[in-house]
Structure formats: structure tokens, C-alpha cells
PDB file of N, CA and C in Angstrom:
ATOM      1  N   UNK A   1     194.384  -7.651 -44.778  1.00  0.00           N
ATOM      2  CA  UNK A   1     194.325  -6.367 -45.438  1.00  0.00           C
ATOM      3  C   UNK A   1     194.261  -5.283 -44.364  1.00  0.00           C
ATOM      4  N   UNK A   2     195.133  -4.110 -43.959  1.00  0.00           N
ATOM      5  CA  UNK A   2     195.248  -3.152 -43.511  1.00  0.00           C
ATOM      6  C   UNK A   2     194.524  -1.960 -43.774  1.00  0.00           C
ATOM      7  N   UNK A   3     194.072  -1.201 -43.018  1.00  0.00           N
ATOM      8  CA  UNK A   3     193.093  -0.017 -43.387  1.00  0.00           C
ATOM      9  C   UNK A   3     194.034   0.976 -43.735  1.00  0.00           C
ATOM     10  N   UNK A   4     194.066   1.892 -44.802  1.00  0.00           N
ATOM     11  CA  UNK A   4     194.839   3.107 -45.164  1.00  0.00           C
ATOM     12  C   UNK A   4     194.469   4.455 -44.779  1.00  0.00           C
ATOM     13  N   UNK A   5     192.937   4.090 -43.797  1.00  0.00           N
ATOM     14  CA  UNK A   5     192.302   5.319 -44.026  1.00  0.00           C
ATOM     15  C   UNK A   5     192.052   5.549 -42.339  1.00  0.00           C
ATOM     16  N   UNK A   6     191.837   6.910 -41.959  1.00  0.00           N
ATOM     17  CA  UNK A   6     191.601   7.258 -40.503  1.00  0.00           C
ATOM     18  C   UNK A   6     190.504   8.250 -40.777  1.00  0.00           C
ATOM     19  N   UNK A   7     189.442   7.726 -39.719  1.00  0.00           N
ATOM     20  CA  UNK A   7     188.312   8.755 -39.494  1.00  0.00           C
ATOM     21  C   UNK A   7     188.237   9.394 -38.435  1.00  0.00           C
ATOM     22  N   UNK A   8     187.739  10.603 -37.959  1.00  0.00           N
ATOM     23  CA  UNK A   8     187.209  11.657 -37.342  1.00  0.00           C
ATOM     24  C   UNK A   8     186.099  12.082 -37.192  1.00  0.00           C
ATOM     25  N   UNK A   9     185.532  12.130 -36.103  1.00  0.00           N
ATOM     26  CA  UNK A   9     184.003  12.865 -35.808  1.00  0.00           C
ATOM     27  C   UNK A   9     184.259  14.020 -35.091  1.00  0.00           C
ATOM     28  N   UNK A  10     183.023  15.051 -35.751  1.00  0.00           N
ATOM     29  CA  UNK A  10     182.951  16.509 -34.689  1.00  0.00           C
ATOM     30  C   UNK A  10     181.354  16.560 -34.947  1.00  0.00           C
ATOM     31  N   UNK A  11     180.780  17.164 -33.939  1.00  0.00           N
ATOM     32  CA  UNK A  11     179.461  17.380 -34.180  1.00  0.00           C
ATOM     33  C   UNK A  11     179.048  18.894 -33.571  1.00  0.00           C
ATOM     34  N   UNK A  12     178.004  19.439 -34.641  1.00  0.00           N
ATOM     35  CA  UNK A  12     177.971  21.025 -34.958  1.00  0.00           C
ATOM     36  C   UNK A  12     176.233  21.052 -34.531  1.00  0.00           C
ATOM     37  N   UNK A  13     175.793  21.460 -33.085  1.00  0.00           N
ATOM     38  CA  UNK A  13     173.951  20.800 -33.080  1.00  0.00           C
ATOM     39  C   UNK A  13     173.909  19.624 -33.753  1.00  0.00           C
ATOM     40  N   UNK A  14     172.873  19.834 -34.890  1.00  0.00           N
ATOM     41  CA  UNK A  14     172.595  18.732 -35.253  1.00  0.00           C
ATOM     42  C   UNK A  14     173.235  17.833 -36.532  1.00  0.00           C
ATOM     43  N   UNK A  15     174.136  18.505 -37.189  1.00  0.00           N
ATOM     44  CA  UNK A  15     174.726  17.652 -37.898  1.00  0.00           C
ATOM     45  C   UNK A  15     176.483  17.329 -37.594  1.00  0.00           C
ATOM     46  N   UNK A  16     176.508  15.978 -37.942  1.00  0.00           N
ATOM     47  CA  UNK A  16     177.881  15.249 -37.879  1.00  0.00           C
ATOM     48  C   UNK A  16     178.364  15.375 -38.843  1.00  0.00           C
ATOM     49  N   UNK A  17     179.957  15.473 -38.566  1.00  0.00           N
ATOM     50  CA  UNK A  17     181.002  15.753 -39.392  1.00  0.00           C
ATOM     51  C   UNK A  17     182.267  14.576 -39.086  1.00  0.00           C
ATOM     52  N   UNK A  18     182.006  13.710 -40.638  1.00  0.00           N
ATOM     53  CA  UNK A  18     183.435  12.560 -40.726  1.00  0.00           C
ATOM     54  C   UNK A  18     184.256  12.923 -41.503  1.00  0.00           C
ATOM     55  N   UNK A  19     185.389  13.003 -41.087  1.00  0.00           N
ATOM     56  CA  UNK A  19     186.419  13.616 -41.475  1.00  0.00           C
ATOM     57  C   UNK A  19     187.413  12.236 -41.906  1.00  0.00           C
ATOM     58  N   UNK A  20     187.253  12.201 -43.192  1.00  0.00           N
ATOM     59  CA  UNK A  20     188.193  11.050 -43.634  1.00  0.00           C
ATOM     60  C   UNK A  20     189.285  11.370 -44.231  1.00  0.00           C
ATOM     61  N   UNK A  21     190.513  10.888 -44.121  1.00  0.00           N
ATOM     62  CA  UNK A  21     191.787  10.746 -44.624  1.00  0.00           C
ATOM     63  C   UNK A  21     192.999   9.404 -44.679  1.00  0.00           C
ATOM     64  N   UNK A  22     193.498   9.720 -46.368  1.00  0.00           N
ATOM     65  CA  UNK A  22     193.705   8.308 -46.803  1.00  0.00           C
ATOM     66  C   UNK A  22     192.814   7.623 -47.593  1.00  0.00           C
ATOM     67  N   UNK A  23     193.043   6.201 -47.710  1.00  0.00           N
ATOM     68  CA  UNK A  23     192.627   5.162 -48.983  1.00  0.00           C
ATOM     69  C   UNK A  23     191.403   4.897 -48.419  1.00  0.00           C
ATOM     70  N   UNK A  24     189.883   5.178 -49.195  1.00  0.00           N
ATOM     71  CA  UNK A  24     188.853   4.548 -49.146  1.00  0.00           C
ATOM     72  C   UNK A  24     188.529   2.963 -50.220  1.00  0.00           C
ATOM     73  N   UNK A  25     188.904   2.248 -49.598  1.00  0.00           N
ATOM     74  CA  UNK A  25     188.501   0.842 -49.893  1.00  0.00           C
ATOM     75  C   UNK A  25     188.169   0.179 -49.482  1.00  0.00           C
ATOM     76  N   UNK A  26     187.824  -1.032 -50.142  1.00  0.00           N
ATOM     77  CA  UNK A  26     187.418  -2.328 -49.420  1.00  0.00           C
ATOM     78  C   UNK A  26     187.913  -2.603 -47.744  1.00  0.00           C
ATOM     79  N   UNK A  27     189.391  -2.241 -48.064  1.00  0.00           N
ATOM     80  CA  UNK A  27     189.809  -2.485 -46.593  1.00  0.00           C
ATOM     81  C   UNK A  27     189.861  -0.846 -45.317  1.00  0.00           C
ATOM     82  N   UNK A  28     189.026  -0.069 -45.951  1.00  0.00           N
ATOM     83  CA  UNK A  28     188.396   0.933 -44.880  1.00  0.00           C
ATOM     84  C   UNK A  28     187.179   0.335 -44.423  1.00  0.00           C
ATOM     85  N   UNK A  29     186.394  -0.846 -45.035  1.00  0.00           N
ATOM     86  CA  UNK A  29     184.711  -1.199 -44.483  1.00  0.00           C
ATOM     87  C   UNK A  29     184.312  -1.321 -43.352  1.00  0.00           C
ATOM     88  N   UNK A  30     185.832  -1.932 -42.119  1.00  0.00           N
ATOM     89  CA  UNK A  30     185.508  -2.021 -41.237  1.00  0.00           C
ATOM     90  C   UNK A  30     185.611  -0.723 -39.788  1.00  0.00           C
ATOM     91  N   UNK A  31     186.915  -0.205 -40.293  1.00  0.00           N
ATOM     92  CA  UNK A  31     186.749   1.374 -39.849  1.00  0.00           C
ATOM     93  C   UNK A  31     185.445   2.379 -40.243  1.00  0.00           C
ATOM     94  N   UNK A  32     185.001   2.154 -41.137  1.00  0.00           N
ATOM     95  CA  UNK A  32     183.551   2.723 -41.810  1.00  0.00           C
ATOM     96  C   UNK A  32     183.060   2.528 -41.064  1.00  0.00           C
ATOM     97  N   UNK A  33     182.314   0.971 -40.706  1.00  0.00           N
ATOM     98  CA  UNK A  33     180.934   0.597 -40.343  1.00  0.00           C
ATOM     99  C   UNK A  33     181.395   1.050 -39.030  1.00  0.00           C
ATOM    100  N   UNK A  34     182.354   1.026 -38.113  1.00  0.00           N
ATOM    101  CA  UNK A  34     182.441   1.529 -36.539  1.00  0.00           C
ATOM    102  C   UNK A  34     181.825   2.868 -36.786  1.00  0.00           C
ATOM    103  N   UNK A  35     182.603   3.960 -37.346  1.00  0.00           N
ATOM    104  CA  UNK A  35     182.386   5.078 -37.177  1.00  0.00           C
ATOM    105  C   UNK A  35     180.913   5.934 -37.734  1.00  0.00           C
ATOM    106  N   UNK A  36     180.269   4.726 -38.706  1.00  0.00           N
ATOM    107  CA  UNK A  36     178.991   5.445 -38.586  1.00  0.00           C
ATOM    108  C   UNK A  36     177.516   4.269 -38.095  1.00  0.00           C
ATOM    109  N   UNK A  37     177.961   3.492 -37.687  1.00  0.00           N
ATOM    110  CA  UNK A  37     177.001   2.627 -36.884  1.00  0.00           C
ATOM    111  C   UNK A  37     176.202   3.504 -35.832  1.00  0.00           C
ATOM    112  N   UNK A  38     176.651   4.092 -34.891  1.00  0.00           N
ATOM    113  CA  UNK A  38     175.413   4.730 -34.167  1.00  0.00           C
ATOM    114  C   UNK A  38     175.675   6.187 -35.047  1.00  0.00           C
ATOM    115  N   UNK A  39     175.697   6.948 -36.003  1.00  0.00           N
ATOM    116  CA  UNK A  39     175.275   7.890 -36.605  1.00  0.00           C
ATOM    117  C   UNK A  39     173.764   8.172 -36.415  1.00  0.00           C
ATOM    118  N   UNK A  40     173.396   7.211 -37.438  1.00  0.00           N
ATOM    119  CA  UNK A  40     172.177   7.656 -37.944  1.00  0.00           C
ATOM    120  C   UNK A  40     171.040   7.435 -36.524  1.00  0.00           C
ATOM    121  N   UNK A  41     171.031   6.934 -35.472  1.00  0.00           N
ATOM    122  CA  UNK A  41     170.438   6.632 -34.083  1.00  0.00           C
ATOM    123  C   UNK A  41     170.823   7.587 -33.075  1.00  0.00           C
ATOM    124  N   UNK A  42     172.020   8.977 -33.353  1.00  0.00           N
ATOM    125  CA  UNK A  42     172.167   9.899 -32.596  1.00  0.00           C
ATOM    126  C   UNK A  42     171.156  10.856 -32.655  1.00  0.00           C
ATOM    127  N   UNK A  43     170.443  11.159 -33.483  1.00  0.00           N
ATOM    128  CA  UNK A  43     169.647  12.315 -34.194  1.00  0.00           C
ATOM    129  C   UNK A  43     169.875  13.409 -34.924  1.00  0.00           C
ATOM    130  N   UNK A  44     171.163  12.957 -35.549  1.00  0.00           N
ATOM    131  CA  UNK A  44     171.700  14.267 -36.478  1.00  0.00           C
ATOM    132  C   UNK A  44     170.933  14.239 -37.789  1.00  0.00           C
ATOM    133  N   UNK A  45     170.417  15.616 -37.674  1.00  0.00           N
ATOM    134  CA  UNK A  45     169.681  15.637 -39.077  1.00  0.00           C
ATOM    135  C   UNK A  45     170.353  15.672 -40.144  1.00  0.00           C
ATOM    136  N   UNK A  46     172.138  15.853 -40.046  1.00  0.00           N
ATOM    137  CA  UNK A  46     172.596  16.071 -41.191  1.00  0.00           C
ATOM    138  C   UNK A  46     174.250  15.220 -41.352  1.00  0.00           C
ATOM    139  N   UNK A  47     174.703  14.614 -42.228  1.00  0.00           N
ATOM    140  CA  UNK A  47     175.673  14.223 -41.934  1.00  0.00           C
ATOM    141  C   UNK A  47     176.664  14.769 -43.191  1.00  0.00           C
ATOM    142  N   UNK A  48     177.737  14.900 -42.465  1.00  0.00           N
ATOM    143  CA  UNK A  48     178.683  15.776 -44.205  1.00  0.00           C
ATOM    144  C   UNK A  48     180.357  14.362 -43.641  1.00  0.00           C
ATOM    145  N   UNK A  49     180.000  14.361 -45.327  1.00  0.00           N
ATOM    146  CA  UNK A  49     181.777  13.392 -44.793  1.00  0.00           C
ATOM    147  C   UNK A  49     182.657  14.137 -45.557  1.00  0.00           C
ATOM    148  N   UNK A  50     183.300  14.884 -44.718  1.00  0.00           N
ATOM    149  CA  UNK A  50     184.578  15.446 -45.215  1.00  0.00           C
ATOM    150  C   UNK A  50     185.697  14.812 -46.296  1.00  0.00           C
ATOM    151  N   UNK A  51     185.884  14.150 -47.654  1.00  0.00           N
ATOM    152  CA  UNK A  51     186.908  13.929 -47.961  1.00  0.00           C
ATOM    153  C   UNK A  51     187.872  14.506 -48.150  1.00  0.00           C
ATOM    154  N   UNK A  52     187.948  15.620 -47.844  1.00  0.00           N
ATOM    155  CA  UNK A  52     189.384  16.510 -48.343  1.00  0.00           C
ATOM    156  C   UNK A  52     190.781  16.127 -48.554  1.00  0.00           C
ATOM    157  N   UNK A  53     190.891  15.101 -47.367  1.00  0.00           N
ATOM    158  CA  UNK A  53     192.287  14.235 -47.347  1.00  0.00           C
ATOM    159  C   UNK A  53     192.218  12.963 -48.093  1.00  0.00           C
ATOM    160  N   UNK A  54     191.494  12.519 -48.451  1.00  0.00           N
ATOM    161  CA  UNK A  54     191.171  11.280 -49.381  1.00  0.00           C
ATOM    162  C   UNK A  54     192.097  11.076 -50.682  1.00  0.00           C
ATOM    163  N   UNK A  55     192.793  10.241 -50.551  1.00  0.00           N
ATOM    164  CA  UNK A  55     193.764  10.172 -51.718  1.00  0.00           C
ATOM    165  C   UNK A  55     193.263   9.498 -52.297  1.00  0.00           C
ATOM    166  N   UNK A  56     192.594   8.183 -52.476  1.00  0.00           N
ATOM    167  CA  UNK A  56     192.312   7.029 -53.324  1.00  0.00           C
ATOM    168  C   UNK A  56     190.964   6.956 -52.961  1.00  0.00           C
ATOM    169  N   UNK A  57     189.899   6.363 -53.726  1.00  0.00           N
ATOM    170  CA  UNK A  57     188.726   5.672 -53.598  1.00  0.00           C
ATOM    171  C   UNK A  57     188.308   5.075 -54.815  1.00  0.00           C
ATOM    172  N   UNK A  58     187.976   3.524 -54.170  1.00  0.00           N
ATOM    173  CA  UNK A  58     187.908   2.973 -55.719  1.00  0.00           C
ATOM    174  C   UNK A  58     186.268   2.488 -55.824  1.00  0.00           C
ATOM    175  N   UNK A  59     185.707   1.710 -56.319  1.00  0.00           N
ATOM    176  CA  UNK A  59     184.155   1.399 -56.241  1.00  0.00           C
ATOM    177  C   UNK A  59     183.610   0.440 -55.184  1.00  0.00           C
ATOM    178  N   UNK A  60     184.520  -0.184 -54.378  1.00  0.00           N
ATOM    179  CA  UNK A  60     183.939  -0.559 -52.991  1.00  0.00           C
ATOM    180  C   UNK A  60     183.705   0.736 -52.340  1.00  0.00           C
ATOM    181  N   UNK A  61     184.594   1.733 -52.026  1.00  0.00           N
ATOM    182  CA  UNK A  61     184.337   2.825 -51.510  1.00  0.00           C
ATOM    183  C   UNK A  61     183.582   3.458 -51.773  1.00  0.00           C
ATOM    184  N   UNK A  62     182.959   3.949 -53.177  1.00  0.00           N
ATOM    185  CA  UNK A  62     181.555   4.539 -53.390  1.00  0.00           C
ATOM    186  C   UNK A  62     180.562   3.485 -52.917  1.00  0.00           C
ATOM    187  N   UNK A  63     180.464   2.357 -52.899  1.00  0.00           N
ATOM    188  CA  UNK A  63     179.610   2.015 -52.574  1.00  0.00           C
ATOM    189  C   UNK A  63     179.317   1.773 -50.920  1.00  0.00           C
ATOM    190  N   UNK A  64     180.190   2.243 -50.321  1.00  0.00           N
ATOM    191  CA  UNK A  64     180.265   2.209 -48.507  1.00  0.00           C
ATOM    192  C   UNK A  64     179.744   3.799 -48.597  1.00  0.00           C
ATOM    193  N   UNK A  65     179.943   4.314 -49.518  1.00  0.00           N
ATOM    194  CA  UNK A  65     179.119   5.564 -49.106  1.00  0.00           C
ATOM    195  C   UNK A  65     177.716   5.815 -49.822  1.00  0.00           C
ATOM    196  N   UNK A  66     177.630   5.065 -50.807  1.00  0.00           N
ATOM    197  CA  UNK A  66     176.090   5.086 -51.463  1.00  0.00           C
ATOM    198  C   UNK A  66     175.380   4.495 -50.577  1.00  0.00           C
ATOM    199  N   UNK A  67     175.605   2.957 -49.967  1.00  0.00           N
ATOM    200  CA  UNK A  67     174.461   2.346 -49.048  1.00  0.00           C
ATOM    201  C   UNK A  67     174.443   3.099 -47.420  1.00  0.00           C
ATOM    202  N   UNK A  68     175.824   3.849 -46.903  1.00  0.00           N
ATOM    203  CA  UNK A  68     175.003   4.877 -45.731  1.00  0.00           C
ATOM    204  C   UNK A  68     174.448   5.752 -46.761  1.00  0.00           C
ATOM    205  N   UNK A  69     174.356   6.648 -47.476  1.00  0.00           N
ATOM    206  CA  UNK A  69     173.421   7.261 -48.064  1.00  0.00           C
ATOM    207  C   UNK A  69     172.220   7.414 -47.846  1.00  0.00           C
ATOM    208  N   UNK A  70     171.939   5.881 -48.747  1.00  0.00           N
ATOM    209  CA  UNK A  70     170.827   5.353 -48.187  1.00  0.00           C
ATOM    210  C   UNK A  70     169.856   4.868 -47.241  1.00  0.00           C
ATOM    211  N   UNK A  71     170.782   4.042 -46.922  1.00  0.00           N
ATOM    212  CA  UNK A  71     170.149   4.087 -45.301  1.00  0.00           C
ATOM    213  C   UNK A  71     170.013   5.258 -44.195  1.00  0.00           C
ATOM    214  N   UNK A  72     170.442   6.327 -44.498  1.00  0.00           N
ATOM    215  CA  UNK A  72     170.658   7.751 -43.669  1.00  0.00           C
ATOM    216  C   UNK A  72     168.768   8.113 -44.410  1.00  0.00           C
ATOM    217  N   UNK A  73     169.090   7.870 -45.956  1.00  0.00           N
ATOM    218  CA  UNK A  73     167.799   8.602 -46.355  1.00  0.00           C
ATOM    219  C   UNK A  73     166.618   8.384 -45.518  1.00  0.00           C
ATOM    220  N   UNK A  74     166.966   6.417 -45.759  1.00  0.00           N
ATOM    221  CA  UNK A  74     165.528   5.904 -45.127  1.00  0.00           C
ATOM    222  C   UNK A  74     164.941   6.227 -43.619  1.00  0.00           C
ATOM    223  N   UNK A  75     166.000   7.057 -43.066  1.00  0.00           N
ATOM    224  CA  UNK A  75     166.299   7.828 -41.707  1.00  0.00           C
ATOM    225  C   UNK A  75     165.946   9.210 -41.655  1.00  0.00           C
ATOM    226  N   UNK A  76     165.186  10.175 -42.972  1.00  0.00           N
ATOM    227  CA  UNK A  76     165.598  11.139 -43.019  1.00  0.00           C
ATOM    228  C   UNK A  76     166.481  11.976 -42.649  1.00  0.00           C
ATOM    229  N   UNK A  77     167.637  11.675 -43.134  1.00  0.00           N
ATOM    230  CA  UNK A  77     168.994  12.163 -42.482  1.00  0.00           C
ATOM    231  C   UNK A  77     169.687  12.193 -43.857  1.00  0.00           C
ATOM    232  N   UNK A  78     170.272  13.614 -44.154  1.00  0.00           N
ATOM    233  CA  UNK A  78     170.604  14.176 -45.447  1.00  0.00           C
ATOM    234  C   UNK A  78     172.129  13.524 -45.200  1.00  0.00           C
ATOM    235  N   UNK A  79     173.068  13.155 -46.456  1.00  0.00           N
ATOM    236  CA  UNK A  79     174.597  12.763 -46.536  1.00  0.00           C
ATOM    237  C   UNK A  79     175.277  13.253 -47.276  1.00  0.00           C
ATOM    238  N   UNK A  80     176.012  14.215 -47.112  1.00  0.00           N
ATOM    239  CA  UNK A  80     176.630  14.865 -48.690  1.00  0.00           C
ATOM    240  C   UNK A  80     178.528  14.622 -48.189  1.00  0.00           C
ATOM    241  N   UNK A  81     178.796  14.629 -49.579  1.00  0.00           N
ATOM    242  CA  UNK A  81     179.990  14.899 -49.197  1.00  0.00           C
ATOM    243  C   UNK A  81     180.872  16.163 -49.535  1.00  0.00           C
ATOM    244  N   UNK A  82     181.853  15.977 -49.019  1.00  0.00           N
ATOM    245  CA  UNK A  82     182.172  18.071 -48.729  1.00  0.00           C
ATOM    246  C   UNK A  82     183.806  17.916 -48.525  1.00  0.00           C
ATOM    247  N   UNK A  83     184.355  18.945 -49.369  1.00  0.00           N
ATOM    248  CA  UNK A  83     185.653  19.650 -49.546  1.00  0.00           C
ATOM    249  C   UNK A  83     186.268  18.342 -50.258  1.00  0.00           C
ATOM    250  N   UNK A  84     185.546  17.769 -51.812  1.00  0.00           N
ATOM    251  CA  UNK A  84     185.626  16.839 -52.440  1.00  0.00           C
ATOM    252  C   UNK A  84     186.999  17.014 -53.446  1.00  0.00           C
ATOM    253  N   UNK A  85     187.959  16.141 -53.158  1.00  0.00           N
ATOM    254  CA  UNK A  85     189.331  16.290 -54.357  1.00  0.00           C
ATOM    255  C   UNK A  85     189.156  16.439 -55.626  1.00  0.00           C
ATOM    256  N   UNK A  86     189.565  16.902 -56.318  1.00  0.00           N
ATOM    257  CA  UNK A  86     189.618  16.707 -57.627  1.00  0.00           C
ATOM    258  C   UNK A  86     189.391  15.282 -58.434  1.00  0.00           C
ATOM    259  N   UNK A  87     190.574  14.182 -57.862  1.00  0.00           N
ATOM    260  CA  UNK A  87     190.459  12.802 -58.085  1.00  0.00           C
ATOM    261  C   UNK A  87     189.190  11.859 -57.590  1.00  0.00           C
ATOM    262  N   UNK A  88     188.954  13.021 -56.287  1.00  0.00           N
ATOM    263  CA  UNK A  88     187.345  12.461 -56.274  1.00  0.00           C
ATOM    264  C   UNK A  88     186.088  12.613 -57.166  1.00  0.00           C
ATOM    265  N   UNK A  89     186.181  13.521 -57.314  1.00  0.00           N
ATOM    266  CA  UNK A  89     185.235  14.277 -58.285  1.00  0.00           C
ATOM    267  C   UNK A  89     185.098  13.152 -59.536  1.00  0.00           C
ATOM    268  N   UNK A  90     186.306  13.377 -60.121  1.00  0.00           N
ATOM    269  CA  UNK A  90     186.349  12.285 -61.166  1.00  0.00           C
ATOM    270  C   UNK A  90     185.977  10.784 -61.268  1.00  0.00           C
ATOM    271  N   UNK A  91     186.231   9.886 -60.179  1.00  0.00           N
ATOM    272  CA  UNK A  91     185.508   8.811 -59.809  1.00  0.00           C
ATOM    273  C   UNK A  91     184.236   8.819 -59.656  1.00  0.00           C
ATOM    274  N   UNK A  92     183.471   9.821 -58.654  1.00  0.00           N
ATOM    275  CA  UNK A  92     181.854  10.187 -58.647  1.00  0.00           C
ATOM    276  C   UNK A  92     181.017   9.915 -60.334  1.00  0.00           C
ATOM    277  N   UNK A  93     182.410  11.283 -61.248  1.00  0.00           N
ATOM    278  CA  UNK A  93     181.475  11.811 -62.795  1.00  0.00           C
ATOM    279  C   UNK A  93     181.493  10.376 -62.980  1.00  0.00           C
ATOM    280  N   UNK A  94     182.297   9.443 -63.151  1.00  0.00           N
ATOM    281  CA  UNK A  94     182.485   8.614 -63.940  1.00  0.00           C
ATOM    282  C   UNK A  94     181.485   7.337 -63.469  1.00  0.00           C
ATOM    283  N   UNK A  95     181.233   7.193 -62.314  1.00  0.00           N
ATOM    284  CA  UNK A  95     180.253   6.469 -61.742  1.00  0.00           C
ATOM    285  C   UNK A  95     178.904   6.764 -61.743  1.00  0.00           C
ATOM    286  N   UNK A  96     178.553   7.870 -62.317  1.00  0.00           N
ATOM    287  CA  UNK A  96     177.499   8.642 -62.621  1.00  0.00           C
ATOM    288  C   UNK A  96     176.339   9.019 -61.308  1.00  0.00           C
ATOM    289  N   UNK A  97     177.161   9.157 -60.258  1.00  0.00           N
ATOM    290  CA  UNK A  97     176.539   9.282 -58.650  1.00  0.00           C
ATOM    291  C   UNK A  97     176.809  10.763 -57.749  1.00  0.00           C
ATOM    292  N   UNK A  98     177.464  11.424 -59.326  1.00  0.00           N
ATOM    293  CA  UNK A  98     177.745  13.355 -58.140  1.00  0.00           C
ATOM    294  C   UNK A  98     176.448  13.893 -57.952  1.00  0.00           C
ATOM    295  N   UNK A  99     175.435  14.061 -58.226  1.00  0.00           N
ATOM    296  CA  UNK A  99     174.060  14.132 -58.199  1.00  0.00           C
ATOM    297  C   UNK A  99     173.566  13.598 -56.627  1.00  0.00           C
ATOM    298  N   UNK A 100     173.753  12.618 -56.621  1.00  0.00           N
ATOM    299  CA  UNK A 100     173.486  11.748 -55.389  1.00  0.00           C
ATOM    300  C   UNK A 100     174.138  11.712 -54.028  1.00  0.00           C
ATOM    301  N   UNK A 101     175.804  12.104 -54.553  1.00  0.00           N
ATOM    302  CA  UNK A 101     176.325  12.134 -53.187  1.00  0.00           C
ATOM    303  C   UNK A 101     177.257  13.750 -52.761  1.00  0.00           C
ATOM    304  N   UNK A 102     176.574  14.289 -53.934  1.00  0.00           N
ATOM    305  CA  UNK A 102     177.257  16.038 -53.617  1.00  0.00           C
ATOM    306  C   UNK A 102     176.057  16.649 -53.076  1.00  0.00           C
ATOM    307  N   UNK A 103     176.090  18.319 -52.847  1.00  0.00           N
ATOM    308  CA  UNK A 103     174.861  18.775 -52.510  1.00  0.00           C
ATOM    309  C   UNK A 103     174.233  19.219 -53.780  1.00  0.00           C
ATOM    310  N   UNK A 104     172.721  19.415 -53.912  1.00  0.00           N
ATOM    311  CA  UNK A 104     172.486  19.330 -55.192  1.00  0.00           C
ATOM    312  C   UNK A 104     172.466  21.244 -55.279  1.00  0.00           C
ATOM    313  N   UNK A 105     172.764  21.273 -56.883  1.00  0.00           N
ATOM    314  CA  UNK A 105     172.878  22.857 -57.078  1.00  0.00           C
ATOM    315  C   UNK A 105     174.287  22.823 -57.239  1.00  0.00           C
ATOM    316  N   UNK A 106     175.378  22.436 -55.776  1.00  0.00           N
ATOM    317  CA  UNK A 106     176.565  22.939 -55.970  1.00  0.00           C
ATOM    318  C   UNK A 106     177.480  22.437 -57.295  1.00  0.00           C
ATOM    319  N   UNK A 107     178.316  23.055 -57.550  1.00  0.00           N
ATOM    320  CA  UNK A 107     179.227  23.142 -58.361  1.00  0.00           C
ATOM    321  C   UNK A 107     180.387  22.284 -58.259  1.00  0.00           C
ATOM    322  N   UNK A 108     181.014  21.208 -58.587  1.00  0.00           N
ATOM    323  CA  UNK A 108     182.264  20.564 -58.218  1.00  0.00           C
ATOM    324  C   UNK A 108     183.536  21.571 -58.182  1.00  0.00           C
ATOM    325  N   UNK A 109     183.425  22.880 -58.669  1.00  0.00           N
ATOM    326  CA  UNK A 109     184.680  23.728 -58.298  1.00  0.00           C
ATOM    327  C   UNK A 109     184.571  24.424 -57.064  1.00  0.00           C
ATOM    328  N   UNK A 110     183.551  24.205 -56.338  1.00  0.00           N
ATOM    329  CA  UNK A 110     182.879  25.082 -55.006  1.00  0.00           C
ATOM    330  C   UNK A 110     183.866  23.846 -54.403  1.00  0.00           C
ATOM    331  N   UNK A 111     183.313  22.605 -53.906  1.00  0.00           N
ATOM    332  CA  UNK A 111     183.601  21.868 -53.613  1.00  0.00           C
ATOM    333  C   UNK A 111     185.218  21.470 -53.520  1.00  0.00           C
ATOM    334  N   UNK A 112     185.895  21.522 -54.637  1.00  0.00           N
ATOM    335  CA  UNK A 112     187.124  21.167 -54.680  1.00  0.00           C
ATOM    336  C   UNK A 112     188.194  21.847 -54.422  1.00  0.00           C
ATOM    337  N   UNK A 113     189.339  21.371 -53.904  1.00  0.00           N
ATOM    338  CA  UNK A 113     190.674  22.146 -53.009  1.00  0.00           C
ATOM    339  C   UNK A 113     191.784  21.952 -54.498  1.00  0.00           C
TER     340      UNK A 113
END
């Protein structure tokens, strides 16, 4: 299985910025786990994953981003995701997890391109 998806890091002080584009799936897990394995051990208090370019994500992919989530939490280290698609959006409502992995307050039309 081939990865569809390419990541990007920039870092702003203290928070990191992953910049994903392309298919989040099962077969992104292993491009995933590289690119945020030493994350949470750099000391960024904040991490934002850019999906903007994200064409596909199916429920392996929420869940590569629910468990860093989590584990960021257990780090105190905030995870949101940012400049969220439309088609994303819709996978989140429907998984019942925009609460959890947007910023809270914001609006999914703030968010979306």
C-alpha cells in the first residue's frame, strides 16, 4: 500500500505546524507516525495540523489523529486542526469528534476554504 499523502513541518516559537496534503489513510500511518514522533518531546505547546489540502480521510485517519490528540493531551500540548475542507468537516460531524479536534468556540465556516 502506497502513501497518498505528503507532510510538512514549520515551527512558529512554540507551536508546530503539519501541513498535510492528499489521502489520509490507513496507508498515511506510517508517514504520520515519522512526522509526529518527536513532536510532542520538542516542547511545542501547541500543535495545528493544517488540512487544507486533504482530499480524502476515512476513519483510520480520524483515528491517527484522535490518538496524537491524545497523547499530545496527556503532554499538555493542545492539537487542533486548521483550514479544515468542507469534505472534512463532514466526516468529523458525522463521527461526532468536531468538538474534539477543531478549536472549541470556532465555527466550521471560519475554518473552511
Amino acid at each position: 500500500m502506497t502513501s497518498q499523502i505528503a507532510i510538512t513541518s514549520d515551527n512558529e516559537g512554540s507551536t508546530e505546524t503539519l501541513h498535510l496534503a492528499g489521502e489520509f489513510d490507513l496507508a498515511a500511518a506510517p508517514v504520520w507516525y515519522a512526522a509526529t514522533k518527536d513532536l510532542l518531546a520538542s516542547g511545542a505547546r501547541r500543535i495545528c495540523v493544517d488540512v487544507g489540502e486533504v482530499t480524502f480521510v476515512d476513519s483510520y485517519g480520524l483515528k491517527l489523529w484522535m490518538l496524537h490528540q491524545r497523547d499530545a493531551a496527556a503532554h499538555g500540548v493542545e492539537v487542533t486542526l486548521t483550514r479544515v475542507p468542507h469534505q472534512v468537516v463532514q466526516v468529523l460531524e458525522l463521527a461526532g469528534v468536531v468538538g474534539i479536534l477543531m478549536p472549541r468556540g470556532a465555527s466550521t465556516s471560519v475554518l473552511t476554504n
